[in-house]
C-alpha atoms as a PDB file:
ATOM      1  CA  UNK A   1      94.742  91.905 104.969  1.00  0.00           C
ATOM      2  CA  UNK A   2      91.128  93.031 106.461  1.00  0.00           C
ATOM      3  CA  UNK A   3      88.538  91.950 104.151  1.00  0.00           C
ATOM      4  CA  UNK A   4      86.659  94.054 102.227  1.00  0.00           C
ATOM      5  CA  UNK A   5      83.505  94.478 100.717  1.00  0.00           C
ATOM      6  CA  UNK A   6      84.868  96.676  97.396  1.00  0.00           C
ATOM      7  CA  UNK A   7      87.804  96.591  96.091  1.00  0.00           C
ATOM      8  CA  UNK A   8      89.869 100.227  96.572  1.00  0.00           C
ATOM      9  CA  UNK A   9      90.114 102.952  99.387  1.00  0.00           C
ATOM     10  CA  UNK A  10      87.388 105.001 100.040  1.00  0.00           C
ATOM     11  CA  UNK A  11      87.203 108.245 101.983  1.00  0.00           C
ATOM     12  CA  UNK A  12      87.113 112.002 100.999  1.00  0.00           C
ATOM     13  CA  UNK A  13      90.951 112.301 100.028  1.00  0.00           C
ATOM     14  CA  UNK A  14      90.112 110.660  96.254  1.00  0.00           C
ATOM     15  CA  UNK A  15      86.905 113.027  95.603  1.00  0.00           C
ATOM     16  CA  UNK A  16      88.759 115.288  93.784  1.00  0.00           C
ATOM     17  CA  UNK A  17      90.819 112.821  91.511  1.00  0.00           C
ATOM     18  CA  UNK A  18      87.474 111.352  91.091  1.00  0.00           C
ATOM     19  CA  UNK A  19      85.955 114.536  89.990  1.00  0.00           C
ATOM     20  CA  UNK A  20      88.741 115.241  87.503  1.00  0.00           C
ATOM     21  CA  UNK A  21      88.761 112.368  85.590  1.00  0.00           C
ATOM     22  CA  UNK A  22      84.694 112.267  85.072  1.00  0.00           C
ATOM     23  CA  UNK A  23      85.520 115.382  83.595  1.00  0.00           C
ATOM     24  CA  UNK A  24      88.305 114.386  81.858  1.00  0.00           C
ATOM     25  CA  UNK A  25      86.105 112.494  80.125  1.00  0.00           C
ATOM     26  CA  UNK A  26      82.966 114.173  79.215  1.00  0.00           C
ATOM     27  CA  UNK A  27      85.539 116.716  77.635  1.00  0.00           C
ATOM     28  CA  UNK A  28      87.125 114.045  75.357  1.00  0.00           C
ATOM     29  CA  UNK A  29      83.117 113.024  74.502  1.00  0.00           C
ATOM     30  CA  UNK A  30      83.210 116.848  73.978  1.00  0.00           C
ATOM     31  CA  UNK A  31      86.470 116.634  71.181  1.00  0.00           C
ATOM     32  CA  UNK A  32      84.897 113.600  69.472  1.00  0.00           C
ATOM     33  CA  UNK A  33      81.756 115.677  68.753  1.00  0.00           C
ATOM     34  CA  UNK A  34      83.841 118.108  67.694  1.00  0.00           C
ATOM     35  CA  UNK A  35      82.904 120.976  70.745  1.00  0.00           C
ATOM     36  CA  UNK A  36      86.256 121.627  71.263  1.00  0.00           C
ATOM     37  CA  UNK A  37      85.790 125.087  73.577  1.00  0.00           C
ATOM     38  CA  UNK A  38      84.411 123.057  75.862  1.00  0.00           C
ATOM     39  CA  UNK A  39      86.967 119.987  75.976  1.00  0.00           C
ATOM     40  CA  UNK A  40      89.113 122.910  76.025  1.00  0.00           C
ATOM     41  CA  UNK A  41      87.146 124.144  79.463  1.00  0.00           C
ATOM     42  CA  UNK A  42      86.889 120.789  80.663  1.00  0.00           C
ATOM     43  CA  UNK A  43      90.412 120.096  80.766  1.00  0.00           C
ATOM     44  CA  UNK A  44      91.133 123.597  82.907  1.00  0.00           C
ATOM     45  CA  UNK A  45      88.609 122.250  85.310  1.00  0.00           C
ATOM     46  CA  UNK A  46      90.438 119.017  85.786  1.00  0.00           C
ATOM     47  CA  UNK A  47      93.473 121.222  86.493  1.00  0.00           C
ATOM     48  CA  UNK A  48      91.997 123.186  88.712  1.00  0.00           C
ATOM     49  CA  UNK A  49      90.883 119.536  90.134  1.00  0.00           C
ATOM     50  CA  UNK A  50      94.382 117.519  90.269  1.00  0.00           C
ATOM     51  CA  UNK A  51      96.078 121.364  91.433  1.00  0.00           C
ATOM     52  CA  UNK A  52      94.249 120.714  94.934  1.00  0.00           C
ATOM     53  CA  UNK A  53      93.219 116.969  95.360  1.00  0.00           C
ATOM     54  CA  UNK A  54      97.282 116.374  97.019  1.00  0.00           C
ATOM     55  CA  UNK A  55      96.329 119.271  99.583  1.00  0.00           C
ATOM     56  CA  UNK A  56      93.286 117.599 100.516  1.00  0.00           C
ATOM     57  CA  UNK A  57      95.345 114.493 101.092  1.00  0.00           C
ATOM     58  CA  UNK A  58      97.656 115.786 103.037  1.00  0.00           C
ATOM     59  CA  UNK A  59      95.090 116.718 105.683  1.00  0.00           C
ATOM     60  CA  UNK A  60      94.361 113.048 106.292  1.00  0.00           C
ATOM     61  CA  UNK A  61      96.448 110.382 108.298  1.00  0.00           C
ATOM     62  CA  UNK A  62      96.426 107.525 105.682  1.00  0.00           C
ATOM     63  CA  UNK A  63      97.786 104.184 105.501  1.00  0.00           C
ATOM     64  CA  UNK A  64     101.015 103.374 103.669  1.00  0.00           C
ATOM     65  CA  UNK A  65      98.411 101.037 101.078  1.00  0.00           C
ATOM     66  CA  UNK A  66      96.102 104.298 100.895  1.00  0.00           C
ATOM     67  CA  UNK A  67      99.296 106.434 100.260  1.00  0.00           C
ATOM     68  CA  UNK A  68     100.480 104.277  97.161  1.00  0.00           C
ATOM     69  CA  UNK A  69      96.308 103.817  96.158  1.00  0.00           C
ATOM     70  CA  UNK A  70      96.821 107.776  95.910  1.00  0.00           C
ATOM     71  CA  UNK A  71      99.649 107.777  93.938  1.00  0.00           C
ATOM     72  CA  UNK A  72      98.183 105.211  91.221  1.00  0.00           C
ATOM     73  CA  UNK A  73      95.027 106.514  91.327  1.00  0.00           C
ATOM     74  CA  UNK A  74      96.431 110.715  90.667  1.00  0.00           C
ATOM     75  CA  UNK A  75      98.516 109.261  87.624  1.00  0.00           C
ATOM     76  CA  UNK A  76      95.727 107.294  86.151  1.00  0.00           C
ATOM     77  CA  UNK A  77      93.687 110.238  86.124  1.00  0.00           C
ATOM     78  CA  UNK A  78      96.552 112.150  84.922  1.00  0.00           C
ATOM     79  CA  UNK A  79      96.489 109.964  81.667  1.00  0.00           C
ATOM     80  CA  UNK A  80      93.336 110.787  81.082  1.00  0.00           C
ATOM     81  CA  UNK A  81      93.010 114.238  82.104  1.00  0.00           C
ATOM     82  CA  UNK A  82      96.373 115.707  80.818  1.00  0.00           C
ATOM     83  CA  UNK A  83      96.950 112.510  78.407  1.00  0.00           C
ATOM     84  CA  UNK A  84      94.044 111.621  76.181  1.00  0.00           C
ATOM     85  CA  UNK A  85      92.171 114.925  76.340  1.00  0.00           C
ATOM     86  CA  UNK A  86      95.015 117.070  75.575  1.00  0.00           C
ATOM     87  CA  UNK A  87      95.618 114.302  72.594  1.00  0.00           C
ATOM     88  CA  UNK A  88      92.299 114.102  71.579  1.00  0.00           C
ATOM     89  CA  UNK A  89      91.503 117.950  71.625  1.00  0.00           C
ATOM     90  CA  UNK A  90      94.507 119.111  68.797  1.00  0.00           C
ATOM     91  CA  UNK A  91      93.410 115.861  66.849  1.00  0.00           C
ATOM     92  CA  UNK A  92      89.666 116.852  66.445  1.00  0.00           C
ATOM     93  CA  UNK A  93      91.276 120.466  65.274  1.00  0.00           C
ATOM     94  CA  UNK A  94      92.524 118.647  62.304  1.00  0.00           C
ATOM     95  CA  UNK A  95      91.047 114.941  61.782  1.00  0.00           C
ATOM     96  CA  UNK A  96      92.304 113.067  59.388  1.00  0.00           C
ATOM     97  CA  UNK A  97      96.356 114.291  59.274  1.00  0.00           C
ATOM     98  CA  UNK A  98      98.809 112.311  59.357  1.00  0.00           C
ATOM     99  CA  UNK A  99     101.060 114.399  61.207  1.00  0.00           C
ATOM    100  CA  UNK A 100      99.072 115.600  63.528  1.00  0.00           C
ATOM    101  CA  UNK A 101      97.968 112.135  64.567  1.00  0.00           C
ATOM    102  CA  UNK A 102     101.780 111.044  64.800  1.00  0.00           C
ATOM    103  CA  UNK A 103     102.162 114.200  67.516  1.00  0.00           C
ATOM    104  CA  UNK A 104      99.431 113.038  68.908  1.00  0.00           C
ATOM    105  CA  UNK A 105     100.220 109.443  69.718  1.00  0.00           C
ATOM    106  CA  UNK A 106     103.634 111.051  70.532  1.00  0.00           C
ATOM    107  CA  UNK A 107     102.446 113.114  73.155  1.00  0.00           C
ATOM    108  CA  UNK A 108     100.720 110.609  74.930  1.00  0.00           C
ATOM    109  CA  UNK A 109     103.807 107.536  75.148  1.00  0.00           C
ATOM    110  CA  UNK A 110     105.232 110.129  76.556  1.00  0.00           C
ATOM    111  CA  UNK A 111     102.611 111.350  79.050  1.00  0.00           C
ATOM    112  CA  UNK A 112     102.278 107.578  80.065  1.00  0.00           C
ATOM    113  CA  UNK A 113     105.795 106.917  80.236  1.00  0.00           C
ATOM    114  CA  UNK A 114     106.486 110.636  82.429  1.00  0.00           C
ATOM    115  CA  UNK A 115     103.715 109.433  84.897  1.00  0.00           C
ATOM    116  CA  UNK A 116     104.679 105.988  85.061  1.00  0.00           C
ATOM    117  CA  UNK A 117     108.440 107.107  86.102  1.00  0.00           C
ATOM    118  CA  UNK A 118     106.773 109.562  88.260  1.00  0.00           C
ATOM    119  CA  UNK A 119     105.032 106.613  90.398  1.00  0.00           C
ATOM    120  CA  UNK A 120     108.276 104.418  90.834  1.00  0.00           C
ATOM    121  CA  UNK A 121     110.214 107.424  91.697  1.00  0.00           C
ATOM    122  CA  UNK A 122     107.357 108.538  94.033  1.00  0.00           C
ATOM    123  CA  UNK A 123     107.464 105.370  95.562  1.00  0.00           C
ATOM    124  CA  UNK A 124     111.054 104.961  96.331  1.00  0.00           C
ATOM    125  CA  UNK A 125     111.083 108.492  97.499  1.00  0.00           C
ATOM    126  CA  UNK A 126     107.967 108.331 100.124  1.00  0.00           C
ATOM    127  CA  UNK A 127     110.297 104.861 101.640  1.00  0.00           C
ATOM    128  CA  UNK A 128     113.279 107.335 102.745  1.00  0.00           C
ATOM    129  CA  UNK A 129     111.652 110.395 103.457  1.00  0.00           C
ATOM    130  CA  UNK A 130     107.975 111.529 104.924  1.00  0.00           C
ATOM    131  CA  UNK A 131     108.548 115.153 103.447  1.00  0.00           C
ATOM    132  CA  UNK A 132     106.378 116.617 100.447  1.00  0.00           C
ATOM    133  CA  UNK A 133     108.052 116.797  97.397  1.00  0.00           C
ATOM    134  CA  UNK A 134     109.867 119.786  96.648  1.00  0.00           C
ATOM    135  CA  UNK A 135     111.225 119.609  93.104  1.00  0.00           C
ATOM    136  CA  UNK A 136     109.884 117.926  90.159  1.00  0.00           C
ATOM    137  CA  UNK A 137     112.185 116.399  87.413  1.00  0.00           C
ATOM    138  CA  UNK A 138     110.751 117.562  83.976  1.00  0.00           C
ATOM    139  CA  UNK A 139     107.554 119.192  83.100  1.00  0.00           C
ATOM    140  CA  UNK A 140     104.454 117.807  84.781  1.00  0.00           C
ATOM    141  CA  UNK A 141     101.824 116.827  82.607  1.00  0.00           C
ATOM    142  CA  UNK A 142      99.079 118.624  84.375  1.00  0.00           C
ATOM    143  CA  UNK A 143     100.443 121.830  82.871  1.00  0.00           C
ATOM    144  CA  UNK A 144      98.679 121.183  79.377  1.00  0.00           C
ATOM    145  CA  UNK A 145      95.703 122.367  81.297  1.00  0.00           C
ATOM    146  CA  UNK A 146      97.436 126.183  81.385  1.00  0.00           C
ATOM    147  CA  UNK A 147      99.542 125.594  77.993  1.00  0.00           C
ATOM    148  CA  UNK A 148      97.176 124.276  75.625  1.00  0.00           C
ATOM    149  CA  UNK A 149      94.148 126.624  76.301  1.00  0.00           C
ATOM    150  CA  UNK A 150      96.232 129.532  76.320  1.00  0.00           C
ATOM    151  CA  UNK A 151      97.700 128.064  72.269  1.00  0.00           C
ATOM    152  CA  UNK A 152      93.956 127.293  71.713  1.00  0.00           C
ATOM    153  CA  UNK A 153      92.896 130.969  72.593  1.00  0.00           C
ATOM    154  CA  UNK A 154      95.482 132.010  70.460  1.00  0.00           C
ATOM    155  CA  UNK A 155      94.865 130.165  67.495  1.00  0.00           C
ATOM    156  CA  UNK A 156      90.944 131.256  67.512  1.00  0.00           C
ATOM    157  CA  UNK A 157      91.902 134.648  68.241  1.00  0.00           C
ATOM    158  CA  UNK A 158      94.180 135.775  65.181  1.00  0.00           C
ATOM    159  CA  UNK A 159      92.581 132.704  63.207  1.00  0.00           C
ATOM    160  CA  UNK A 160      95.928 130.629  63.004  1.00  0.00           C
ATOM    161  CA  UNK A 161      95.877 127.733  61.046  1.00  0.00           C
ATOM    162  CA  UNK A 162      95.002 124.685  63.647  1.00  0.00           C
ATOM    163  CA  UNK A 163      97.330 122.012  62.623  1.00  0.00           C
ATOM    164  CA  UNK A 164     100.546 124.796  63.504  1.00  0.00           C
ATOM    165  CA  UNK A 165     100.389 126.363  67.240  1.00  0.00           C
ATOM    166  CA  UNK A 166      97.999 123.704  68.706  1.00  0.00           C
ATOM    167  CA  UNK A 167     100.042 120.294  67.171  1.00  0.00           C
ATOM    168  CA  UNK A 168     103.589 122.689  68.168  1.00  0.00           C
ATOM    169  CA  UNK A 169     102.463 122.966  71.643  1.00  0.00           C
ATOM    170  CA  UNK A 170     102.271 119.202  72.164  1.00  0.00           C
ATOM    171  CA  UNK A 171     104.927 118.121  70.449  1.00  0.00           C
ATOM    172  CA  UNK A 172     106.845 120.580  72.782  1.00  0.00           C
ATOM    173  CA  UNK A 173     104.991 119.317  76.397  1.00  0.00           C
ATOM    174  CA  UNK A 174     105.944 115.710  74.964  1.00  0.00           C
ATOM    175  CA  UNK A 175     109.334 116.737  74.877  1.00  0.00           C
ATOM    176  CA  UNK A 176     109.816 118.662  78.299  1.00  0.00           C
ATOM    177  CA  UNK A 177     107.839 115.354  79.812  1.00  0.00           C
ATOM    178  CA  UNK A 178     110.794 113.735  79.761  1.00  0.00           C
ATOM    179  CA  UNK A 179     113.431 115.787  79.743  1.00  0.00           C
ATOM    180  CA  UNK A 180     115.398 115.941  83.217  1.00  0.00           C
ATOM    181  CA  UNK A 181     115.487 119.685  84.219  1.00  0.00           C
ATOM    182  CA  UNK A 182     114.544 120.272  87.773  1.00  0.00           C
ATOM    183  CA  UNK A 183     111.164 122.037  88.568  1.00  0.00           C
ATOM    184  CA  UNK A 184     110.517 123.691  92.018  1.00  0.00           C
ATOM    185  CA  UNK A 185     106.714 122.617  92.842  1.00  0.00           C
ATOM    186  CA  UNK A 186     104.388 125.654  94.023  1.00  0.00           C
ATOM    187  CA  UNK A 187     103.745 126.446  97.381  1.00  0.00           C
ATOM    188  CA  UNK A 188     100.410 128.015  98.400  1.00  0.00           C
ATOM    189  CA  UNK A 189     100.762 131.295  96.709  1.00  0.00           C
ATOM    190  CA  UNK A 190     102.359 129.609  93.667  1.00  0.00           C
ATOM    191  CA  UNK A 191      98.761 127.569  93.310  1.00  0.00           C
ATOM    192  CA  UNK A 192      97.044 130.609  93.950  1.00  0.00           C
ATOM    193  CA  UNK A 193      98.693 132.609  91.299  1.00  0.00           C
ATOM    194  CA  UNK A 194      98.336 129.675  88.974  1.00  0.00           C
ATOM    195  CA  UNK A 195      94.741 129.766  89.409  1.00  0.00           C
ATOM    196  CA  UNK A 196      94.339 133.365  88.712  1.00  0.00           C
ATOM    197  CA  UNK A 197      96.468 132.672  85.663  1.00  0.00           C
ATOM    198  CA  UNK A 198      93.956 129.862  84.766  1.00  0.00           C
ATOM    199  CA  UNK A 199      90.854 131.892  85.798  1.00  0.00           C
ATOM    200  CA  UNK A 200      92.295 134.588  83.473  1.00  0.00           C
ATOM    201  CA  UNK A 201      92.828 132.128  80.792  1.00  0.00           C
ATOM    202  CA  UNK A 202      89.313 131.025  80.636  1.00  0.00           C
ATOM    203  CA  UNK A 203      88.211 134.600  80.628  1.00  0.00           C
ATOM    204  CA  UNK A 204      90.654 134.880  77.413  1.00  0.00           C
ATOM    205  CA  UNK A 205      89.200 131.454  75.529  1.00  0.00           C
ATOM    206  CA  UNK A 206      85.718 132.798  75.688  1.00  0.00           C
ATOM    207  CA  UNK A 207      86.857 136.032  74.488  1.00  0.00           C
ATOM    208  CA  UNK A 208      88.810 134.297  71.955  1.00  0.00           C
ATOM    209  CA  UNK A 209      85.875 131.969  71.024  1.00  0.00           C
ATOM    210  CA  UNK A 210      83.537 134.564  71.312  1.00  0.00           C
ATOM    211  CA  UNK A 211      81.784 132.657  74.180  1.00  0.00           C
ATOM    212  CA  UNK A 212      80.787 129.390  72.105  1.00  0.00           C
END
């Protein structure tokens, strides 16, 4: 293997994961301070990050070691992005329950152990077949990033009691992560109708939250 002088693959293909889970993160910083509106914003960014970054990879020949760096490097993000924030966002709602805390801790095992499966099934896959994927198995966990806003919005709108529609919601995604129902991945127009959903949605959280 050609030496290098830092460990990784580096070219524009990973910009995108890269800018997801950066703000993956400052929107968990954002839960812990309790700003939750804009964790909440920060995790639709990072889905309107990880919706595109396997586009922009496609448009690159890559190695078969950059192709699997890809594939580790989406679902660590993924953790974070669609894992922890998610997580940490309905646990600031309502610090200090038990239960909620339990859902919480629930939801992410099962994140990590969806997107785990998801890389050894990736892998096998990519060894028998050069075609994109067509179908998913379960729900992906980068949908929190449409689901829980929209419950979020909700729950500030008609002034629901946090700990119900919020903790619901992820027990729910934690659930459909690993349950084996086949899911058609979107096309082009699919992502583009997602992301006028999701432009939409943010348009309903401020409205919701009154813009704080």
């Amino acid at each position: 293997m050609q030496q290098k002088k830092l460990l990784g693959y580096y070219n524009y293909t990973v910009i995108l994961t890269y800018i997801g889970v950066l703000i993956g993160f400052i929107g968990i910083v954002y839960a812990f301070e309790n700003h939750v509106f804009r964790a909440v914003i920060c995790l639709m960014i990072a889905g309107f990050c990880d919706m595109f970054d396997g586009t922009v990879a496609t448009t690159k020949i890559r190695t078969e070691q950059e192709k699997c760096f890809g594939i580790q490097i989406d679902s660590f993000s993924d953790l974070i992005c669609f894992g922890v924030l998610p997580a940490s966002i309905v646990y600031s709602l309502n610090a200090g329950r038990s239960l909620v805390l339990t859902v919480c801790l629930l939801y992410l095992l099962c994140a990590l152990i969806r997107l785990a499966y998801f890389n050894v099934d990736e892998q096998e896959r990519q060894k028998n077949s050069d075609a994109p994927r067509e179908v998913y198995s379960g729900l992906p966990v980068t949908l929190s990033a449409l689901f829980l806003p929209l419950v979020y919005g909700a729950t500030e709108l008609f002034s629901w009691r946090p700990s119900i529609a919020p903790t619901a919601a992820l027990l729910v995604m934690a659930l459909l992560f690993l349950l084996p129902f086949p899911l058609k991945k979107p096309k082009l127009i699919g992502k583009i109708c997602m992301v006028l959903c999701g432009i939409l949605e943010i348009g309903f959280v401020l409205f919701a939250c009154d813009g704080v």
